[in-house]
PDB file of N, CA and C in Angstrom:
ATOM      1  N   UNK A   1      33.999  -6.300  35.279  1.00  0.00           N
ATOM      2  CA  UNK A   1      32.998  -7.106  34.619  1.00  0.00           C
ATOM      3  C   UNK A   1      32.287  -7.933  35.680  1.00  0.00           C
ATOM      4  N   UNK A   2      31.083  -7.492  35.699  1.00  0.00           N
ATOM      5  CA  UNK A   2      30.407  -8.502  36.817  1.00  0.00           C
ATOM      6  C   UNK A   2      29.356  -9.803  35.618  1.00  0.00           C
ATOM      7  N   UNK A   3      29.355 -10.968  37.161  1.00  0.00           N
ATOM      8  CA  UNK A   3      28.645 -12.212  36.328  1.00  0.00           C
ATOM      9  C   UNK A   3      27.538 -11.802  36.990  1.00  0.00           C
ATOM     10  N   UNK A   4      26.503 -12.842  36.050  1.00  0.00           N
ATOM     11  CA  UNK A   4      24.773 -12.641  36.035  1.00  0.00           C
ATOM     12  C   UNK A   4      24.633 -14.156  36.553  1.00  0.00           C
ATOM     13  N   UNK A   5      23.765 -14.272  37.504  1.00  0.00           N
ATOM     14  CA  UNK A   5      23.497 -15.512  37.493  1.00  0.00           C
ATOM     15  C   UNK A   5      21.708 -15.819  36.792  1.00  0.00           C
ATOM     16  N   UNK A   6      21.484 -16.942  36.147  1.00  0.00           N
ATOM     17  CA  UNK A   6      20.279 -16.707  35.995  1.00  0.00           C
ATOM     18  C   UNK A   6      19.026 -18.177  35.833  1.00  0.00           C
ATOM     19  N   UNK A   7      18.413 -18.304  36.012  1.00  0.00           N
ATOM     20  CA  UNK A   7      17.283 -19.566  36.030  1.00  0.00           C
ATOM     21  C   UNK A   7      16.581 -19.873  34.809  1.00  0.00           C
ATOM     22  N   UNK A   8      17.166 -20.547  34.053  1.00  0.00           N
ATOM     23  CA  UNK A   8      15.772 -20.682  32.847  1.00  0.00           C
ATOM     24  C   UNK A   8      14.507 -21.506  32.877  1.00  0.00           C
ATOM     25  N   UNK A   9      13.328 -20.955  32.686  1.00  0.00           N
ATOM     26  CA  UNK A   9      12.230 -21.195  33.549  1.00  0.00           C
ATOM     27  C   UNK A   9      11.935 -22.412  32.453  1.00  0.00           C
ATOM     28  N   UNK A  10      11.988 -22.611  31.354  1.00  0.00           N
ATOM     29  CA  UNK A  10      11.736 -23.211  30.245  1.00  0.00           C
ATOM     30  C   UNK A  10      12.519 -24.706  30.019  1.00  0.00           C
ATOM     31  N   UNK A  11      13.094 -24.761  31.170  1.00  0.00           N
ATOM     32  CA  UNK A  11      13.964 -26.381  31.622  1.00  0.00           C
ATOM     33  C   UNK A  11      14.914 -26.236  33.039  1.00  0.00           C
ATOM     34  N   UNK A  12      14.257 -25.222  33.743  1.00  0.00           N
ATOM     35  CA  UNK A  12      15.079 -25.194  35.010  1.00  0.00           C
ATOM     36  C   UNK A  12      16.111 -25.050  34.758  1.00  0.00           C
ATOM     37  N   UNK A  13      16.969 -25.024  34.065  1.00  0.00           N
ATOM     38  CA  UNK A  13      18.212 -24.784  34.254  1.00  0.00           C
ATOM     39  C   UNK A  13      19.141 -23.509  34.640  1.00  0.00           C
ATOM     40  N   UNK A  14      20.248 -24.106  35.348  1.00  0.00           N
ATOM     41  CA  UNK A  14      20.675 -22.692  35.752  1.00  0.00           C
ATOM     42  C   UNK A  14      22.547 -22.268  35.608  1.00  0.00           C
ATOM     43  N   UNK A  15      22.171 -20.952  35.367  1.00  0.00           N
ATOM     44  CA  UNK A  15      23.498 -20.272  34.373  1.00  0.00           C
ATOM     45  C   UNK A  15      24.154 -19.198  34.680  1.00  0.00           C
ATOM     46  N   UNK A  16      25.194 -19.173  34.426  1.00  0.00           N
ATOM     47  CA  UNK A  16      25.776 -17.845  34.591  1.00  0.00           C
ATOM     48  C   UNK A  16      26.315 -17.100  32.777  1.00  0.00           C
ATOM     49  N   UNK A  17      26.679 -15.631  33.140  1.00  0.00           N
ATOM     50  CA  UNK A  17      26.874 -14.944  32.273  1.00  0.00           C
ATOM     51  C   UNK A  17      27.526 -13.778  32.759  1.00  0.00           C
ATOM     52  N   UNK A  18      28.390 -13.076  31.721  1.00  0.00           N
ATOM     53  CA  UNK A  18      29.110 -11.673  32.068  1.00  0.00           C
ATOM     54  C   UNK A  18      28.152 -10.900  31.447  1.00  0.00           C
ATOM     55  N   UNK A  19      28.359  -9.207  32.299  1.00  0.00           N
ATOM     56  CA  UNK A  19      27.926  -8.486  31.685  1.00  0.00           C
ATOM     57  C   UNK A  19      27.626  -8.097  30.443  1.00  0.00           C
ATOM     58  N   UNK A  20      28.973  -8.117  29.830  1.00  0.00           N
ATOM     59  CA  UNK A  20      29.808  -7.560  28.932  1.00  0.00           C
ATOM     60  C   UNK A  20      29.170  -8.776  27.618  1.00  0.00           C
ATOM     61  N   UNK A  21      28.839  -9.511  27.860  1.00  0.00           N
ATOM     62  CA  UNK A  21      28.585 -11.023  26.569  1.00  0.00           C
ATOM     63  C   UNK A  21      26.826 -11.106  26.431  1.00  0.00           C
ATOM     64  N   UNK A  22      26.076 -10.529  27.707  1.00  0.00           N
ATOM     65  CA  UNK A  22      24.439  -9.987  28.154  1.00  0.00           C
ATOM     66  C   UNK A  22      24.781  -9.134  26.988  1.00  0.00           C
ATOM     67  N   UNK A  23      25.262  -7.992  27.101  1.00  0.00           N
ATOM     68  CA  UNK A  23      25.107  -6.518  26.417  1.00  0.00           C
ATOM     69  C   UNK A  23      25.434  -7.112  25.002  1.00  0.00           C
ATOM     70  N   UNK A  24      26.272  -7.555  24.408  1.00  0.00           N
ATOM     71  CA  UNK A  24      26.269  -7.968  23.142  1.00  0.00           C
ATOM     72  C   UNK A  24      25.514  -8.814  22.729  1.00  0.00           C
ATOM     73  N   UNK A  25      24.998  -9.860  23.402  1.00  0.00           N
ATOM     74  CA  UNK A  25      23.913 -10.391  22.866  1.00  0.00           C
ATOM     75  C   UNK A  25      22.573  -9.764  22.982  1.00  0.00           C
ATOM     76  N   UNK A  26      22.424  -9.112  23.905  1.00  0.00           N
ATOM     77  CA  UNK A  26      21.185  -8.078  23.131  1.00  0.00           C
ATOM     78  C   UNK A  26      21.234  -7.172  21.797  1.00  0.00           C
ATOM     79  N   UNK A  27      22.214  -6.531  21.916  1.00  0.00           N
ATOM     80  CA  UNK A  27      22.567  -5.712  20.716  1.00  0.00           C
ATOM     81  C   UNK A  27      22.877  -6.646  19.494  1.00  0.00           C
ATOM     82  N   UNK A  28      22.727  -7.887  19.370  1.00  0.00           N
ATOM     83  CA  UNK A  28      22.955  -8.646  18.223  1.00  0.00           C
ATOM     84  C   UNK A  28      21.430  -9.220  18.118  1.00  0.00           C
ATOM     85  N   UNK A  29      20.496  -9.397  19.046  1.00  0.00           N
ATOM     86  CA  UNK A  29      18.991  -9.629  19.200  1.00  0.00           C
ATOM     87  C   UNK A  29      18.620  -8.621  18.585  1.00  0.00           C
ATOM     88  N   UNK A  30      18.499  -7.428  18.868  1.00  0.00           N
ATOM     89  CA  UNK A  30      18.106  -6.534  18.627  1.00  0.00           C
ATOM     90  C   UNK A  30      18.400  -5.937  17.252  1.00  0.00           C
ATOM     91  N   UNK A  31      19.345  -5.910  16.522  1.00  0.00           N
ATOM     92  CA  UNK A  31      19.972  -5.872  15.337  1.00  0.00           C
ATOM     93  C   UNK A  31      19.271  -7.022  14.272  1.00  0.00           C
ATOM     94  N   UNK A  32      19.260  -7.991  14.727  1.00  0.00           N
ATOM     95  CA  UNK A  32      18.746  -9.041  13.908  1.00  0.00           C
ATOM     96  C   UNK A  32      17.229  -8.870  13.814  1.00  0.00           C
ATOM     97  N   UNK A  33      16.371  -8.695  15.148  1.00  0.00           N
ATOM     98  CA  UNK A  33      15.106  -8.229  14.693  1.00  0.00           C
ATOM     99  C   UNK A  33      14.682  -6.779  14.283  1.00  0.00           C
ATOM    100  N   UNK A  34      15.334  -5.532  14.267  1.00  0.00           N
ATOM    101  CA  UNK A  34      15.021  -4.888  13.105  1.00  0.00           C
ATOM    102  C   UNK A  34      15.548  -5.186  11.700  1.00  0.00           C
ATOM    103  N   UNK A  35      16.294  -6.288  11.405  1.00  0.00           N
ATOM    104  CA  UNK A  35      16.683  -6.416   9.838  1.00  0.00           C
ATOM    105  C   UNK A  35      15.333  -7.209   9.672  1.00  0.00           C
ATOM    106  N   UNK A  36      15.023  -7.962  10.030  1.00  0.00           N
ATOM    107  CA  UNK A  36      13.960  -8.730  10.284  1.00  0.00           C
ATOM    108  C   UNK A  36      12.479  -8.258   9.867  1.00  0.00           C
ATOM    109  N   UNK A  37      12.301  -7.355  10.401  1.00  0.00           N
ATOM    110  CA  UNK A  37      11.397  -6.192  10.405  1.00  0.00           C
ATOM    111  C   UNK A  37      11.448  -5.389   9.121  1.00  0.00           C
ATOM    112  N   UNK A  38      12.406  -4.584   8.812  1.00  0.00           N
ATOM    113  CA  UNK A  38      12.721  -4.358   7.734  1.00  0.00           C
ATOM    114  C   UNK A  38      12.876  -4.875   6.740  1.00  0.00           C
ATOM    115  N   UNK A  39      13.223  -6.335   6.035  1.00  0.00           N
ATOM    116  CA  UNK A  39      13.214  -6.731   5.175  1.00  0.00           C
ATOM    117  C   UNK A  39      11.366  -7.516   5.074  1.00  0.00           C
ATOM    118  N   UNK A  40      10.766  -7.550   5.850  1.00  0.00           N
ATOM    119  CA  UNK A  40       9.565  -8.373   6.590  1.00  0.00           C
ATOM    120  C   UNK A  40       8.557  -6.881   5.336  1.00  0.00           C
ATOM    121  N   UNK A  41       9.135  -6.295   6.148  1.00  0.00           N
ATOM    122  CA  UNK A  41       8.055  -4.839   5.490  1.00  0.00           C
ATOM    123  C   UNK A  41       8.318  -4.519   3.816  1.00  0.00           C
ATOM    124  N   UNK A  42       9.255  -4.604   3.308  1.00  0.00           N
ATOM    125  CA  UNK A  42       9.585  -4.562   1.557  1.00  0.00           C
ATOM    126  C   UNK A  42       9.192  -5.298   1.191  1.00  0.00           C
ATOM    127  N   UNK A  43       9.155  -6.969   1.773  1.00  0.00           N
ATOM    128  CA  UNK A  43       8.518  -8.170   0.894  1.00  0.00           C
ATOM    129  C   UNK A  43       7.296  -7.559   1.090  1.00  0.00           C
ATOM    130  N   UNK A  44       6.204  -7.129   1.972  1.00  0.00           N
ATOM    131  CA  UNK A  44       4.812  -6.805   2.298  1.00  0.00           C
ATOM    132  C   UNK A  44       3.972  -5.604   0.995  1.00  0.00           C
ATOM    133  N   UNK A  45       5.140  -4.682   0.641  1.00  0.00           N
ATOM    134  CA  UNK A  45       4.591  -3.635  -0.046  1.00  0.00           C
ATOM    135  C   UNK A  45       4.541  -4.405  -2.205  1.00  0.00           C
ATOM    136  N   UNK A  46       3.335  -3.942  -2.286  1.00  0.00           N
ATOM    137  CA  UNK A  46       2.408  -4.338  -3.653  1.00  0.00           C
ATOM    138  C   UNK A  46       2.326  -3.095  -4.270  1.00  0.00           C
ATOM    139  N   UNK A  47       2.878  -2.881  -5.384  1.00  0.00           N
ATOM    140  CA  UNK A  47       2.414  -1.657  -6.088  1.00  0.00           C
ATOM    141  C   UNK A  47       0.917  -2.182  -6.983  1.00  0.00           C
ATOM    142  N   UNK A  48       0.095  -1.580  -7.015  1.00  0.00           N
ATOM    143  CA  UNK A  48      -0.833  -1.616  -7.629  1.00  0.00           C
ATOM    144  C   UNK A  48      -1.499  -0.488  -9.146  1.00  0.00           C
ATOM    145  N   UNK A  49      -1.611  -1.230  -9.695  1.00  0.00           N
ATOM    146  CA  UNK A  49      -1.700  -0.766 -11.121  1.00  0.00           C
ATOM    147  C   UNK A  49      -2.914   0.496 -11.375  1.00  0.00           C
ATOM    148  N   UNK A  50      -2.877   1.365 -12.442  1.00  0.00           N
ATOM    149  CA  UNK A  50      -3.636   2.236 -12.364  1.00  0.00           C
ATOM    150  C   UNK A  50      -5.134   1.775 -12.650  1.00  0.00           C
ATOM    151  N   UNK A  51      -5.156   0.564 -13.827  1.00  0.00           N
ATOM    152  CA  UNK A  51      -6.356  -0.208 -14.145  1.00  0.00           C
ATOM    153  C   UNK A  51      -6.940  -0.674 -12.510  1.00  0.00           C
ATOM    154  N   UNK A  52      -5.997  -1.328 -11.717  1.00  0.00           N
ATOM    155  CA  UNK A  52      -6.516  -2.132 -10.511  1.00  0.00           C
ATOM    156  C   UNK A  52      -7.280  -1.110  -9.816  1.00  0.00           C
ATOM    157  N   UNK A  53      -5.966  -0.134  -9.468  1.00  0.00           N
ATOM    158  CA  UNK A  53      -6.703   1.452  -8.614  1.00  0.00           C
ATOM    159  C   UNK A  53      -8.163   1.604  -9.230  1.00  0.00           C
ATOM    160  N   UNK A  54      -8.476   1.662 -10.376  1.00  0.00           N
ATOM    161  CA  UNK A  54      -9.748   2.291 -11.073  1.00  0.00           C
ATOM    162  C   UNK A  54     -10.853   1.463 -10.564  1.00  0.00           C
ATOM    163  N   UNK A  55     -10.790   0.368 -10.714  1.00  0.00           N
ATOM    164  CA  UNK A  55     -11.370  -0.676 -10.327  1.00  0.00           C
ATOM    165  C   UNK A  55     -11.792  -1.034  -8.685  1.00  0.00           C
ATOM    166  N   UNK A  56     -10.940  -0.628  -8.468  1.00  0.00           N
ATOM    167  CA  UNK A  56     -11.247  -0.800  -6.992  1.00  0.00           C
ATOM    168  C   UNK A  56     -11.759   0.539  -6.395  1.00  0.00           C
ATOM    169  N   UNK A  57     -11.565   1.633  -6.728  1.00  0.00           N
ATOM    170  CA  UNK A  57     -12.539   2.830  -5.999  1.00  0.00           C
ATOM    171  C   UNK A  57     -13.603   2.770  -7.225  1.00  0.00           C
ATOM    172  N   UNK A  58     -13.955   2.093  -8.066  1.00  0.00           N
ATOM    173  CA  UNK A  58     -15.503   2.305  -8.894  1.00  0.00           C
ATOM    174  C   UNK A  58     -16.239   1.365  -7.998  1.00  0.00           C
ATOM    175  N   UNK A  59     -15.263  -0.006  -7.843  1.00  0.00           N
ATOM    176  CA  UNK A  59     -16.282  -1.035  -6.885  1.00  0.00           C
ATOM    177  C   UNK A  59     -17.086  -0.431  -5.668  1.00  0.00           C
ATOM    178  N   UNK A  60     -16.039   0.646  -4.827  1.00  0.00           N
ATOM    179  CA  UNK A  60     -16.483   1.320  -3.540  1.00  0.00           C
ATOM    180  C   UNK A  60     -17.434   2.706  -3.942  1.00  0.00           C
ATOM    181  N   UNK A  61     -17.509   2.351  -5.347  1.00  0.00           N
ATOM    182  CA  UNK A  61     -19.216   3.777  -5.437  1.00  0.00           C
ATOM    183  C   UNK A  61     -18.472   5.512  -5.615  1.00  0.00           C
ATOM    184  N   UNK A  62     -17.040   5.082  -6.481  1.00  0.00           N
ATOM    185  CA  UNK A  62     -16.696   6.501  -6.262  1.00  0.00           C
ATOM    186  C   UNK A  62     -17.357   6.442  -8.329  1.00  0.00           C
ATOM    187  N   UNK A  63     -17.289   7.686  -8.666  1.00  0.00           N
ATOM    188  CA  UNK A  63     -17.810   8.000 -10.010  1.00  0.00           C
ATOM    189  C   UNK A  63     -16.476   8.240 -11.080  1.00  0.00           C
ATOM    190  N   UNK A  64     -16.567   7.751 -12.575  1.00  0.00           N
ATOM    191  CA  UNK A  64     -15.576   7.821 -13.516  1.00  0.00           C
ATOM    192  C   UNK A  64     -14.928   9.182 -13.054  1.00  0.00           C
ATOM    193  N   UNK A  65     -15.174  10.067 -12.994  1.00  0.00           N
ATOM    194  CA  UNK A  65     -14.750  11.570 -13.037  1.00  0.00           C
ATOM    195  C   UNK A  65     -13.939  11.755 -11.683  1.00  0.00           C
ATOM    196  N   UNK A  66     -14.177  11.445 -10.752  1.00  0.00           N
ATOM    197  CA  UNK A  66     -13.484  11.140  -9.395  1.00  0.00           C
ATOM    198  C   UNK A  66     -12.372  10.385  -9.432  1.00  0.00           C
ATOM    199  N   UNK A  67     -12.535   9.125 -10.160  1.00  0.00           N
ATOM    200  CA  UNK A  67     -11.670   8.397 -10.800  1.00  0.00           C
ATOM    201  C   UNK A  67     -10.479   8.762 -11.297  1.00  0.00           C
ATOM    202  N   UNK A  68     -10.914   9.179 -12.063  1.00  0.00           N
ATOM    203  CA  UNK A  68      -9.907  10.246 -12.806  1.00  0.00           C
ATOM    204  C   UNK A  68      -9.000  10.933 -12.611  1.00  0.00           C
ATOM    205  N   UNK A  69     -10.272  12.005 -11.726  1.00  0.00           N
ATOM    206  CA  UNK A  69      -8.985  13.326 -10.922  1.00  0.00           C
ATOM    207  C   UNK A  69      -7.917  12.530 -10.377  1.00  0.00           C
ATOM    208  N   UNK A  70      -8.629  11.281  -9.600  1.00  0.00           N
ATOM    209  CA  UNK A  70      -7.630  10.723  -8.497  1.00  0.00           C
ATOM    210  C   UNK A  70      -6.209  10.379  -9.197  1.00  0.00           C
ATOM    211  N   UNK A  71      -6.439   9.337 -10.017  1.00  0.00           N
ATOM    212  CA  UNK A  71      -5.309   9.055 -10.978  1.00  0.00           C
ATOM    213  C   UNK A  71      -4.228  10.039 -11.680  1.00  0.00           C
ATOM    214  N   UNK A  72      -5.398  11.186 -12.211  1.00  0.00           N
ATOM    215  CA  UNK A  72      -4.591  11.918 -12.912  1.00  0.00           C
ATOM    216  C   UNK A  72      -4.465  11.521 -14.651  1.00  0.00           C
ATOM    217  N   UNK A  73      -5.435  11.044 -14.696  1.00  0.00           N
ATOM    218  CA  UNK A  73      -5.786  11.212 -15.875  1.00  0.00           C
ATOM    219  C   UNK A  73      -7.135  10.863 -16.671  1.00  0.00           C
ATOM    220  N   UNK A  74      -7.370  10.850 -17.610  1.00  0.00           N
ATOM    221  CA  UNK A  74      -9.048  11.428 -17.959  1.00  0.00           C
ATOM    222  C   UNK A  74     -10.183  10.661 -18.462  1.00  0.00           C
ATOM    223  N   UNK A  75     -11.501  10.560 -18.411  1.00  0.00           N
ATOM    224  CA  UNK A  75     -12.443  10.128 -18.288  1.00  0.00           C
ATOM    225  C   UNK A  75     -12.360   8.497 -19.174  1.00  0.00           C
ATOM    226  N   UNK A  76     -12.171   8.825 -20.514  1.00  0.00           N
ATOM    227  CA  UNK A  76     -11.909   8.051 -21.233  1.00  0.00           C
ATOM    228  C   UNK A  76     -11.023   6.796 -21.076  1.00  0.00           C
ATOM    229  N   UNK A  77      -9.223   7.598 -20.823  1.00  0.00           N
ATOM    230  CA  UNK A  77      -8.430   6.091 -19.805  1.00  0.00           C
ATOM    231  C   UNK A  77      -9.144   4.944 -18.658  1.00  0.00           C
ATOM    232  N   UNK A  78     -10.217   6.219 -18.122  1.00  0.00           N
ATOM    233  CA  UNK A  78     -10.998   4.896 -17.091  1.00  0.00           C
ATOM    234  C   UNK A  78     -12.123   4.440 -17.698  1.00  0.00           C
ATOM    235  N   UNK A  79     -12.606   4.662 -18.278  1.00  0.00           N
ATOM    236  CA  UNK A  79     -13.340   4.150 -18.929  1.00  0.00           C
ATOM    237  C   UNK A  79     -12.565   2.997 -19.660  1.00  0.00           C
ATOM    238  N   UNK A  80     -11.992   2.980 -20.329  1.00  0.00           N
ATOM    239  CA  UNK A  80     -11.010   1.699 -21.030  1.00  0.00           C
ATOM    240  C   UNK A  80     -11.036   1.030 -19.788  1.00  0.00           C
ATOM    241  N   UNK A  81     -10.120   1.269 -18.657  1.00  0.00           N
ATOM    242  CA  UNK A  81      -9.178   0.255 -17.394  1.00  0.00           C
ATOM    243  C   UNK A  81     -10.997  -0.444 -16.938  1.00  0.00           C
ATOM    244  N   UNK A  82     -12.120   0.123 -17.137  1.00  0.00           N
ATOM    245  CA  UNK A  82     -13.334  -0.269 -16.362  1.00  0.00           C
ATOM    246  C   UNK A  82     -14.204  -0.882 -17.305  1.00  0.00           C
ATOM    247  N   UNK A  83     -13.574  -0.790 -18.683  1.00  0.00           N
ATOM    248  CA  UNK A  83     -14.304  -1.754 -19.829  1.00  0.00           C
ATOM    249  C   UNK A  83     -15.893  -1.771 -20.022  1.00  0.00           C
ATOM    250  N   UNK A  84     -15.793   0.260 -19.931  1.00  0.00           N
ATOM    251  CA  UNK A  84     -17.266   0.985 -20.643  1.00  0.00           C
ATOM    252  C   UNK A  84     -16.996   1.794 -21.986  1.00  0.00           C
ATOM    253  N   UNK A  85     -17.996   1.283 -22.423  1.00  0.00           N
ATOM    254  CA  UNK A  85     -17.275   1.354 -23.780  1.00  0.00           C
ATOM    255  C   UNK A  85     -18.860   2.536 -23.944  1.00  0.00           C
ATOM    256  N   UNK A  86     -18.489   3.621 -24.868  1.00  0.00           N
ATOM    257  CA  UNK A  86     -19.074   4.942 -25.411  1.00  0.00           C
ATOM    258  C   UNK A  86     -19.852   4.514 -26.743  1.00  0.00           C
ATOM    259  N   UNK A  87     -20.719   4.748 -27.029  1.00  0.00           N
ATOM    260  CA  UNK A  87     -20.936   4.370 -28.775  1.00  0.00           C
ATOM    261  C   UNK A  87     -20.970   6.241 -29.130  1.00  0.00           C
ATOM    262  N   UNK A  88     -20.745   6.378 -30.551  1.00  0.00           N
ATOM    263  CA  UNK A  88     -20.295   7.217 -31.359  1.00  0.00           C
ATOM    264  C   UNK A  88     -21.473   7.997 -30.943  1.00  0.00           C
ATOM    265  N   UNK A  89     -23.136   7.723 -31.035  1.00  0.00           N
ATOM    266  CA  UNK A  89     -24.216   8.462 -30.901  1.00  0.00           C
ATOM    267  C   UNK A  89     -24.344   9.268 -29.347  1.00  0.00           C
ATOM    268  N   UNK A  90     -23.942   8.455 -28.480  1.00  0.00           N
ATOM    269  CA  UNK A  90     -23.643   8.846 -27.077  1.00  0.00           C
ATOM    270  C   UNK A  90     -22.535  10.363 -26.881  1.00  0.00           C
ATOM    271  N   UNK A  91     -21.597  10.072 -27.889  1.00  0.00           N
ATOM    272  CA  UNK A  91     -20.723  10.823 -27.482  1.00  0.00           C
ATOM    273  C   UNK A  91     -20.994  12.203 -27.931  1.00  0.00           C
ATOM    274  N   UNK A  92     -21.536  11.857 -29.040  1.00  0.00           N
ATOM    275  CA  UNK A  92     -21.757  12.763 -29.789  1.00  0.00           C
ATOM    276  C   UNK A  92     -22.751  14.212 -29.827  1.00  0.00           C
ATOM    277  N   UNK A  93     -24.009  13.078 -28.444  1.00  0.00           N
ATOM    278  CA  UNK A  93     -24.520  13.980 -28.080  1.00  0.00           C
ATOM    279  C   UNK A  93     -24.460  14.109 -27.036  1.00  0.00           C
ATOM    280  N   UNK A  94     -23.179  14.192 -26.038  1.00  0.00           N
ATOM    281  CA  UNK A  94     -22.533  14.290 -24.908  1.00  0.00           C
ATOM    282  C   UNK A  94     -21.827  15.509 -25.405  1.00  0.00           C
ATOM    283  N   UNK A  95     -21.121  15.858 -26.777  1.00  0.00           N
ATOM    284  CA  UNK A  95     -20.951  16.919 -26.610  1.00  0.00           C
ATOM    285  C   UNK A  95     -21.044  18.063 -27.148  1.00  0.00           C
ATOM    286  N   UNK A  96     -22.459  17.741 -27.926  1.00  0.00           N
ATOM    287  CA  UNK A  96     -23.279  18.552 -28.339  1.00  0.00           C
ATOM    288  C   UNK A  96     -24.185  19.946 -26.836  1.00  0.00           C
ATOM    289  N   UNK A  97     -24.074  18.852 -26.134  1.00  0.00           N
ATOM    290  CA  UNK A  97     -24.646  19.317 -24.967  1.00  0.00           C
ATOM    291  C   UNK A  97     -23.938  20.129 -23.894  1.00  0.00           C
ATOM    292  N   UNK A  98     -22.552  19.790 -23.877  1.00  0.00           N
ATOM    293  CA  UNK A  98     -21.444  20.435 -23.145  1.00  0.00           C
ATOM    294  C   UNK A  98     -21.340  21.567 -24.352  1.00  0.00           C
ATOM    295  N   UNK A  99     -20.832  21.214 -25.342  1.00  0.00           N
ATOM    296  CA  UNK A  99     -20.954  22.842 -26.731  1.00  0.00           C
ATOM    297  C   UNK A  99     -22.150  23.536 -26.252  1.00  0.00           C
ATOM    298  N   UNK A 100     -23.667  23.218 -26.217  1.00  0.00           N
ATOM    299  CA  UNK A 100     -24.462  24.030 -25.801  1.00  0.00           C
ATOM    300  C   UNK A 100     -24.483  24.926 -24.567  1.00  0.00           C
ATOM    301  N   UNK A 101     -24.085  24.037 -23.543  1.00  0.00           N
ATOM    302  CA  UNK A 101     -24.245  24.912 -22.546  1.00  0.00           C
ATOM    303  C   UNK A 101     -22.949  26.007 -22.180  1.00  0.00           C
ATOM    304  N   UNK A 102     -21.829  25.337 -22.709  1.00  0.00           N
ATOM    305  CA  UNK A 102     -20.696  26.795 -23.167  1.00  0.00           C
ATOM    306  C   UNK A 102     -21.005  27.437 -23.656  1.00  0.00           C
ATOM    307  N   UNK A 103     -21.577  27.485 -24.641  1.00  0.00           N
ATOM    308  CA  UNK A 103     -22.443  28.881 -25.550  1.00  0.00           C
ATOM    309  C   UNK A 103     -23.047  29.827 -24.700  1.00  0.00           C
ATOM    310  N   UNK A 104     -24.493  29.084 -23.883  1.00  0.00           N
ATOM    311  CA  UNK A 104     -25.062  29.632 -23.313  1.00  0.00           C
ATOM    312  C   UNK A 104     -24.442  30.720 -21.957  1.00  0.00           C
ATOM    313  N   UNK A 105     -23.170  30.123 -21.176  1.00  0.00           N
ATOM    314  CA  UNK A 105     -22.682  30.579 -20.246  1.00  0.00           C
ATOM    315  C   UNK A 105     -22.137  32.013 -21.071  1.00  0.00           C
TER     316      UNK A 105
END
């Protein structure tokens, strides 16, 4: 076991140490700052809601239907989470017009 001698620049002072007590106190530094790290990063993570998600890529200019796919589910759910509301005459001839052009294809 060899000693360390060493200078601490932060009050002059000066010290000795064994190898063997160096090496464990790093490995206990080191241990403590990845728990550190790791618990640092779980408090950090936010799940975010499917309403929020909707909301926040309509703000950035993406379209209901994009919306959608992204989520995984359909025009109408985002429409609710984005608080656009359809009237009966709209819809109605929304899919009068989709019926038409299936016909036609």
């Amino acid at each position: 076991m060899a000693t360390i001698s060493y200078i601490n620049t932060a009050d002059n002072s000066y010290g000795t140490t064994s190898t063997n007590a160096t090496h464990e106190a790093a490995k206990n530094t080191e241990a403590s700052t990845t728990t550190q790290a790791s618990t640092a990063s779980q408090n950090d993570t936010v799940k975010i809601s499917a309403a929020a998600q909707a909301k926040i890529l309509h703000q950035s200019g993406e379209s209901v239907a994009n919306i959608a796919s992204s989520l995984g589910t359909d025009t109408k759910t985002v429409d609710d989470y984005l608080g656009i509301t359809v009237t009966k005459a709209i819809d109605q001839a929304l899919q009068a017009a989709e019926g038409a052009a299936t016909s036609k294809a």
